[in-house]
C-alpha atoms as a PDB file:
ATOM      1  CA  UNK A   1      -3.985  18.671  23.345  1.00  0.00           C
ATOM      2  CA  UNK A   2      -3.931  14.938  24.786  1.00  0.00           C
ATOM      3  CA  UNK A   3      -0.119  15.705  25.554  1.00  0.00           C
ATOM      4  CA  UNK A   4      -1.149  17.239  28.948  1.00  0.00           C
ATOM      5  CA  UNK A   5      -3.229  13.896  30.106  1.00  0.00           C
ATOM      6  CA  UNK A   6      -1.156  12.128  33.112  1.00  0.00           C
ATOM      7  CA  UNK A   7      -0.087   8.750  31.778  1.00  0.00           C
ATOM      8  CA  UNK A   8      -2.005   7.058  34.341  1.00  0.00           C
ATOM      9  CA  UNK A   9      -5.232   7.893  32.248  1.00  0.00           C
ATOM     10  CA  UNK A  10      -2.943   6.571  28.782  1.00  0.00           C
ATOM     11  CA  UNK A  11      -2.450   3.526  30.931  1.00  0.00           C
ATOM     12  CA  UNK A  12      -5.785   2.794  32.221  1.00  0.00           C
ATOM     13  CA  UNK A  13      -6.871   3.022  28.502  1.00  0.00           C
ATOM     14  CA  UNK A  14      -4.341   1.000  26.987  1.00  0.00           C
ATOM     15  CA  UNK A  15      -6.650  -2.292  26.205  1.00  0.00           C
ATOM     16  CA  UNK A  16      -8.869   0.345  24.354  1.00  0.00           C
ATOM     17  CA  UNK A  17      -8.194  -0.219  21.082  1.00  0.00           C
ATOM     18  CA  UNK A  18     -10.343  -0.646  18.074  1.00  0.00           C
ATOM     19  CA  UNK A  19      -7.396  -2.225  16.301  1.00  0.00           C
ATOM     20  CA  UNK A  20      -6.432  -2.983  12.956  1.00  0.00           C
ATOM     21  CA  UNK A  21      -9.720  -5.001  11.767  1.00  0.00           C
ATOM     22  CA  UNK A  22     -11.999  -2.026  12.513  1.00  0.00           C
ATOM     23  CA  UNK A  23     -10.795  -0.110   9.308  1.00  0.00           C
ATOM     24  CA  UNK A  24     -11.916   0.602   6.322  1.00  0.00           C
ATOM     25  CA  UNK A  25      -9.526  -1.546   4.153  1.00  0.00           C
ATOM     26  CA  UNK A  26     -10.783  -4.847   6.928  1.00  0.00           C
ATOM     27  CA  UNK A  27     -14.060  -4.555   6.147  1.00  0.00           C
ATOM     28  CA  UNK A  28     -15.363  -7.852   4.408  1.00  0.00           C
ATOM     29  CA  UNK A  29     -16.948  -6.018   1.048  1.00  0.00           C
ATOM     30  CA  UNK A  30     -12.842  -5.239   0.433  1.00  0.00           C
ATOM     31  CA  UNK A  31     -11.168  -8.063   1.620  1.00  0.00           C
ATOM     32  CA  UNK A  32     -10.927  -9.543  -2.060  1.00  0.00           C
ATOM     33  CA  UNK A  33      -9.464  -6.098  -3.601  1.00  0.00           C
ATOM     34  CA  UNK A  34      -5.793  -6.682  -4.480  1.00  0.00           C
ATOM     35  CA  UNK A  35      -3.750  -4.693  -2.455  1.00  0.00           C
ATOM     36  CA  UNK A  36      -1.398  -4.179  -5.658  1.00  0.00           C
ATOM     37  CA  UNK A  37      -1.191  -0.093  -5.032  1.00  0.00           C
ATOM     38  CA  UNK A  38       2.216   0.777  -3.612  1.00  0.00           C
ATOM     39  CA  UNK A  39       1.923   3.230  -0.916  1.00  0.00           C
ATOM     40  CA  UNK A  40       5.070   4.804   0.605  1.00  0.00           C
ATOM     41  CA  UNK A  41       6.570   8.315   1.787  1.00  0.00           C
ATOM     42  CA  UNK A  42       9.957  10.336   1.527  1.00  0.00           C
ATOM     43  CA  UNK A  43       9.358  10.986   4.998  1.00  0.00           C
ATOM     44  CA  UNK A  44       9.298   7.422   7.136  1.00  0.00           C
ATOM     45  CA  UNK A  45       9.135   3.357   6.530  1.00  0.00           C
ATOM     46  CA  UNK A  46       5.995   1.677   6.469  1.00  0.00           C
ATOM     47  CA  UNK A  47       5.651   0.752  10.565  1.00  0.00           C
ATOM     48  CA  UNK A  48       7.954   3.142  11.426  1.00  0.00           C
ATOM     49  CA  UNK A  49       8.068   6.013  13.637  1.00  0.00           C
ATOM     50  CA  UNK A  50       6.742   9.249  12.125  1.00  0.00           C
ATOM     51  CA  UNK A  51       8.334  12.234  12.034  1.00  0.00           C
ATOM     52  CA  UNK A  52       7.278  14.582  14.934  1.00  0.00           C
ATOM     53  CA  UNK A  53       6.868  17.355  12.889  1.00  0.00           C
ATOM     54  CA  UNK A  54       3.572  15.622  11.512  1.00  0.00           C
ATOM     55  CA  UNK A  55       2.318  15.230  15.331  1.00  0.00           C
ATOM     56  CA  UNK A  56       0.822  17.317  17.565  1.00  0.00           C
ATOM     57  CA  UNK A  57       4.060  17.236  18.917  1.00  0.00           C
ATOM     58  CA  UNK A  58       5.510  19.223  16.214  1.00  0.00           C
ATOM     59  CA  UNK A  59       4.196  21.750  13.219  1.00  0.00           C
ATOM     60  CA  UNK A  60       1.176  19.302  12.618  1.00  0.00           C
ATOM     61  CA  UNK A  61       0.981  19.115   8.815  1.00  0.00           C
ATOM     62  CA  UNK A  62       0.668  16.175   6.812  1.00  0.00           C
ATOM     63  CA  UNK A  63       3.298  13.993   5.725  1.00  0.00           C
ATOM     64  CA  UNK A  64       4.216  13.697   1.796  1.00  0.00           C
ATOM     65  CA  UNK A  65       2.892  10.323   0.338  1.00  0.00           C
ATOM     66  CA  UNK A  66       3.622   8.639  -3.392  1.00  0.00           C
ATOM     67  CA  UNK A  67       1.945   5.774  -5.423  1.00  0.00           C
ATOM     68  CA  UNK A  68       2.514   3.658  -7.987  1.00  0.00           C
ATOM     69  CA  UNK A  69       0.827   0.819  -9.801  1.00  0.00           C
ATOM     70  CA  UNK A  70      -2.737   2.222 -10.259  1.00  0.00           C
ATOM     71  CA  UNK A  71      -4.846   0.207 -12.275  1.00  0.00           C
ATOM     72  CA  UNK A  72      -5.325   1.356 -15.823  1.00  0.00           C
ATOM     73  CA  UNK A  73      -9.091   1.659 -15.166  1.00  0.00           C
ATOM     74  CA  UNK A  74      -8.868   3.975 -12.199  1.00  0.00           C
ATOM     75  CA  UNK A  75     -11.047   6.929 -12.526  1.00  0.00           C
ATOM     76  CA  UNK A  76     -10.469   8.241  -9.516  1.00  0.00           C
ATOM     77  CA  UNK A  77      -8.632   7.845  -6.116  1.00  0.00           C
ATOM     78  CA  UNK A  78      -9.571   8.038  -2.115  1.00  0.00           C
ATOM     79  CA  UNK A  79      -7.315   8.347   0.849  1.00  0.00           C
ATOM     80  CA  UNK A  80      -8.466   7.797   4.486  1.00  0.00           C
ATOM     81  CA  UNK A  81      -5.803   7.853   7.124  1.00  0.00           C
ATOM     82  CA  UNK A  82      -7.420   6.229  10.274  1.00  0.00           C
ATOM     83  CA  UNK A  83      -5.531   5.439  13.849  1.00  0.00           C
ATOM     84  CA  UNK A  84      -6.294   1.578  14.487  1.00  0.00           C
ATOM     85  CA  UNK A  85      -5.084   2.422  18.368  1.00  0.00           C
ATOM     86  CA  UNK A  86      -7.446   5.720  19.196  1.00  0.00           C
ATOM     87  CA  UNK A  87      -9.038   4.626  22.717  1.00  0.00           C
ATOM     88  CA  UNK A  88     -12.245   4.994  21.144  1.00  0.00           C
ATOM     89  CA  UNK A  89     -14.456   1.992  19.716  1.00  0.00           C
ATOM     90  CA  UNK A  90     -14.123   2.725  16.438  1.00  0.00           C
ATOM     91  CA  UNK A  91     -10.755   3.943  14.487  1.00  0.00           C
ATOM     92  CA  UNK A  92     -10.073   7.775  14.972  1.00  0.00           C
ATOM     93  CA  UNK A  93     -10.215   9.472  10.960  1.00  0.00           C
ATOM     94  CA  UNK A  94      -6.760  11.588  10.520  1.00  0.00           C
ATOM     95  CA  UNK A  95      -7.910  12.425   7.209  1.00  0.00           C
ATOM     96  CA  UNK A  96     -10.022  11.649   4.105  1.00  0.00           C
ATOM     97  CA  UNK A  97      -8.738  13.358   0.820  1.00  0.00           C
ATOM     98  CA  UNK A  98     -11.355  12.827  -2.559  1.00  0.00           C
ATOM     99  CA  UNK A  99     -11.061  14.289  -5.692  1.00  0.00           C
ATOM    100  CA  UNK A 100      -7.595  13.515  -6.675  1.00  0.00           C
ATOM    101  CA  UNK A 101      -6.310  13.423  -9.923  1.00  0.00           C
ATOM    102  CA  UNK A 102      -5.242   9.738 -11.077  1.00  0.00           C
ATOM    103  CA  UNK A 103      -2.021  11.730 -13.057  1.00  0.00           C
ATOM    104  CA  UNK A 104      -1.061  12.414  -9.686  1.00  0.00           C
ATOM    105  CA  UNK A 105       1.703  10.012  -8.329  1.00  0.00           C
ATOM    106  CA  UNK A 106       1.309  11.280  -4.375  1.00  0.00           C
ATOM    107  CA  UNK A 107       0.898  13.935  -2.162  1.00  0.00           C
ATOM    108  CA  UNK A 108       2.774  17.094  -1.194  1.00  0.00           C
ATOM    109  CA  UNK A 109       4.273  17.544   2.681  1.00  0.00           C
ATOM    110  CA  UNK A 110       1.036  19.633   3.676  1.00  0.00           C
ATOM    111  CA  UNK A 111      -0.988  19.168   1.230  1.00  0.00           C
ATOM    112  CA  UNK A 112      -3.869  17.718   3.357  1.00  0.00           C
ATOM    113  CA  UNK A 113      -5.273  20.553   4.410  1.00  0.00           C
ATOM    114  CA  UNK A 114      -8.328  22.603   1.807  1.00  0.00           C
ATOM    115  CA  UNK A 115      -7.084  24.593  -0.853  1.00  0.00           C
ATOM    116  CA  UNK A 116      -7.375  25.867  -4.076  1.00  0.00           C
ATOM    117  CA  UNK A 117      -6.937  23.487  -7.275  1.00  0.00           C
ATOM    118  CA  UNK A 118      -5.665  20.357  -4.409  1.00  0.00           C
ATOM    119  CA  UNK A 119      -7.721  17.527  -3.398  1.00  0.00           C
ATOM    120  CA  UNK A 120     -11.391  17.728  -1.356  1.00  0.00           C
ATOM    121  CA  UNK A 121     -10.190  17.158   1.871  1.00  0.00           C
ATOM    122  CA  UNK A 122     -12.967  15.384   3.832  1.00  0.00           C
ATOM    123  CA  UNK A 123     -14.032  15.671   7.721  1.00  0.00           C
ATOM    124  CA  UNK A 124     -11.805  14.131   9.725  1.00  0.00           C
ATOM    125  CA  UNK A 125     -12.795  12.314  13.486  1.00  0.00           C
ATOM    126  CA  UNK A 126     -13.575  16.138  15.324  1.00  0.00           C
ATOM    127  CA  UNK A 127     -15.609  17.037  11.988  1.00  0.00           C
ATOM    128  CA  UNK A 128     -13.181  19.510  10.470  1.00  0.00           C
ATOM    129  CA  UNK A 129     -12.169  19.721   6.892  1.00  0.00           C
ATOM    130  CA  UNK A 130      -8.194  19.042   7.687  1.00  0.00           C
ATOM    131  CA  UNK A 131      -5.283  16.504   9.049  1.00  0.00           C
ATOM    132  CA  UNK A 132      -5.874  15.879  12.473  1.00  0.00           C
ATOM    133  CA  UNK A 133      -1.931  15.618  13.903  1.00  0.00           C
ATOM    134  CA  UNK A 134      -1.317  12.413  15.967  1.00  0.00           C
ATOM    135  CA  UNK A 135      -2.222  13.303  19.281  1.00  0.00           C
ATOM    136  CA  UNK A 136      -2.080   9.787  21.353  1.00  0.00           C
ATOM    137  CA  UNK A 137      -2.538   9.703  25.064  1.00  0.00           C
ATOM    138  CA  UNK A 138       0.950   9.825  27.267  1.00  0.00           C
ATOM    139  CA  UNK A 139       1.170   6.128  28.379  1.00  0.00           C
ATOM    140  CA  UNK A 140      -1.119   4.052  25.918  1.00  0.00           C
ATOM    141  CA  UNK A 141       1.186   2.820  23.934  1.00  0.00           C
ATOM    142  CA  UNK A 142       2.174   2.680  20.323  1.00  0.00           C
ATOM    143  CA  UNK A 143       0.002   3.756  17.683  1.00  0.00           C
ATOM    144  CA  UNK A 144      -0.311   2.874  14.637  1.00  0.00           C
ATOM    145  CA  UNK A 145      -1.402   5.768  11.892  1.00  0.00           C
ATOM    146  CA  UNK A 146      -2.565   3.773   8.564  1.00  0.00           C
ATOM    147  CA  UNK A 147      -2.411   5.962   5.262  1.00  0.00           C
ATOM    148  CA  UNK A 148      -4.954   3.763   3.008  1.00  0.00           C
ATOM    149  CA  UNK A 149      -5.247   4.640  -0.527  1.00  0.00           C
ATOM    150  CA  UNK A 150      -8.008   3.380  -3.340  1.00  0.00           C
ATOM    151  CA  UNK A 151      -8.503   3.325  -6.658  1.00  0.00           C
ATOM    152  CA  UNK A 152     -11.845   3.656  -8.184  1.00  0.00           C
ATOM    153  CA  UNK A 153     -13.933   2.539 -11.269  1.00  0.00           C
ATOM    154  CA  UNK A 154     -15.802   5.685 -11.161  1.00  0.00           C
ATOM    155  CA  UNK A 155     -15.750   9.737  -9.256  1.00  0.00           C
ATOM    156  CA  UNK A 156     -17.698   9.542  -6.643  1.00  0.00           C
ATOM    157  CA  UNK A 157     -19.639  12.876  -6.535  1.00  0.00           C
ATOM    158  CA  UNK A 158     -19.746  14.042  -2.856  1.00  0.00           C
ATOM    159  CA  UNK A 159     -22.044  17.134  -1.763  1.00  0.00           C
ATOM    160  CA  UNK A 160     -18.963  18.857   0.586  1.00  0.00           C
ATOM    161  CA  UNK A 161     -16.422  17.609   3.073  1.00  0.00           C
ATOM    162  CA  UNK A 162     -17.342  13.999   2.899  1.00  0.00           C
ATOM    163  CA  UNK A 163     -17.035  11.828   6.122  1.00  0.00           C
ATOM    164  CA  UNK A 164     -16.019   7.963   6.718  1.00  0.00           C
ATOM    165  CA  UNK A 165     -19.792   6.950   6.485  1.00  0.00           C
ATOM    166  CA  UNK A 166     -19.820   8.738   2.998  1.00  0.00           C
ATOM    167  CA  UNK A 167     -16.520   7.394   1.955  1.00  0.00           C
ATOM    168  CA  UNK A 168     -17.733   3.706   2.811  1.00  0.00           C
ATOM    169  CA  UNK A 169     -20.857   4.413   0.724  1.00  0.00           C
ATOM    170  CA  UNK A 170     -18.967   5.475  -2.331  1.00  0.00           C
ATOM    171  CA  UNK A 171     -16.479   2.356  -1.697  1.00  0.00           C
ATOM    172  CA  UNK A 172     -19.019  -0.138  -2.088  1.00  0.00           C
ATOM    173  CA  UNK A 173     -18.515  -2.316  -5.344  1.00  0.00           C
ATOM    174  CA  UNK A 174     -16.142   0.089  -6.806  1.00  0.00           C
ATOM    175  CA  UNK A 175     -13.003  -0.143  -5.481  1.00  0.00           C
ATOM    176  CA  UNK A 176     -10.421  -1.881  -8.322  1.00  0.00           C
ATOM    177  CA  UNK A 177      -7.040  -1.604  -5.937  1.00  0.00           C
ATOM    178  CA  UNK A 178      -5.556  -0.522  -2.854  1.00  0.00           C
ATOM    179  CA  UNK A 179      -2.846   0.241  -0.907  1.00  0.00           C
ATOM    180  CA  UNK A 180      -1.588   0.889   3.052  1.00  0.00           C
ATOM    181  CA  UNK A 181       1.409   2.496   4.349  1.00  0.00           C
ATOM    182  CA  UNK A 182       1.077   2.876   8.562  1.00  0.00           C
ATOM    183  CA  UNK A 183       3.789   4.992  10.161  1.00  0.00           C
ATOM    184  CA  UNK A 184       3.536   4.710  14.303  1.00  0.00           C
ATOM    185  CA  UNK A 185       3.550   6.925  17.069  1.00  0.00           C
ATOM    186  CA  UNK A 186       3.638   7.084  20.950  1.00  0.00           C
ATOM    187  CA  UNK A 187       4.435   9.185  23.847  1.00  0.00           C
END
């Protein structure tokens, strides 16, 4: 969609960043949560280049993640991909996925998107239920896509497709762990 902008307009917008303190794993209620959970994917190194196939550029699905080192007392895990370089004032939400089961060591190529028996994928920045492909404007620069996964003392109980403001709520005094992974992307 933003792939037919002129780069002038990427360009002009390129100090508009929210950067990498406006997400949710920066905000000070988390900032003494161990990152201990390790985060990474079959399909790119952490601040590396993603695939294009997982960009608007390509067939837009999600890329596969794994975990390891839960703690024992997880009862449930949270994943909220956020873009730290959206020209907006706030991070842009690729994703939220609830509901998945701790026996679960990661996430099928795809599997962000609502189906049967998988994870309750939550709204993402344009409200919809699914992975919102990087998209950046031509000309603004790198981007940097962070995949941030934590573990929970409880399951949060969420009425639907929960968004970031719902998310946050349910983080609050409950997270035990967490983990990043940020792939990058720019055209």
């Amino acid at each position: 969609m933003l792939e037919k902008l002129p780069s002038f307009v990427g360009k002009t917008l390129s100090r508009v960043r929210p950067g990498l303190d406006r997400l949710v794993c920066a905000r000070s209620d988390l900032a003494m949560v161990p990152e201990s959970i390790v985060l990474d994917s079959p399909a790119f190194a952490h601040g590396r280049a993603l695939p294009a196939r997982f960009t608007a550029d390509g067939e837009g699905i999600s890329p596969p993640l794994r975990w390891s080192n839960l703690p024992d007392d997880t009862r449930s895990l949270i994943l909220i991909v956020e873009d730290a370089d959206s020209p907006t004032p706030s991070p842009l939400v690729h994703a939220i996925a609830t509901g998945i089961p701790i026996t679960k060591a990661g996430l099928f190529e795809g599997e962000l998107a609502p189906h049967e028996g998988g994870p309750v994928i939550g709204k993402n920045s344009y409200l919809k239920p699914a992975w919102l492909p990087p998209d950046p404007p031509p000309g603004h620069g790198t981007h940097r896509y962070v995949f941030q996964l934590f573990a929970l003392d409880y399951g949060p109980k969420f009425e639907s497709h929960p968004g970031r403001s719902a998310v946050l709520r349910a983080l609050e005094d409950h997270v035990l762990a967490s983990g990043q992974l940020i792939g990058t992307y720019k055209r």
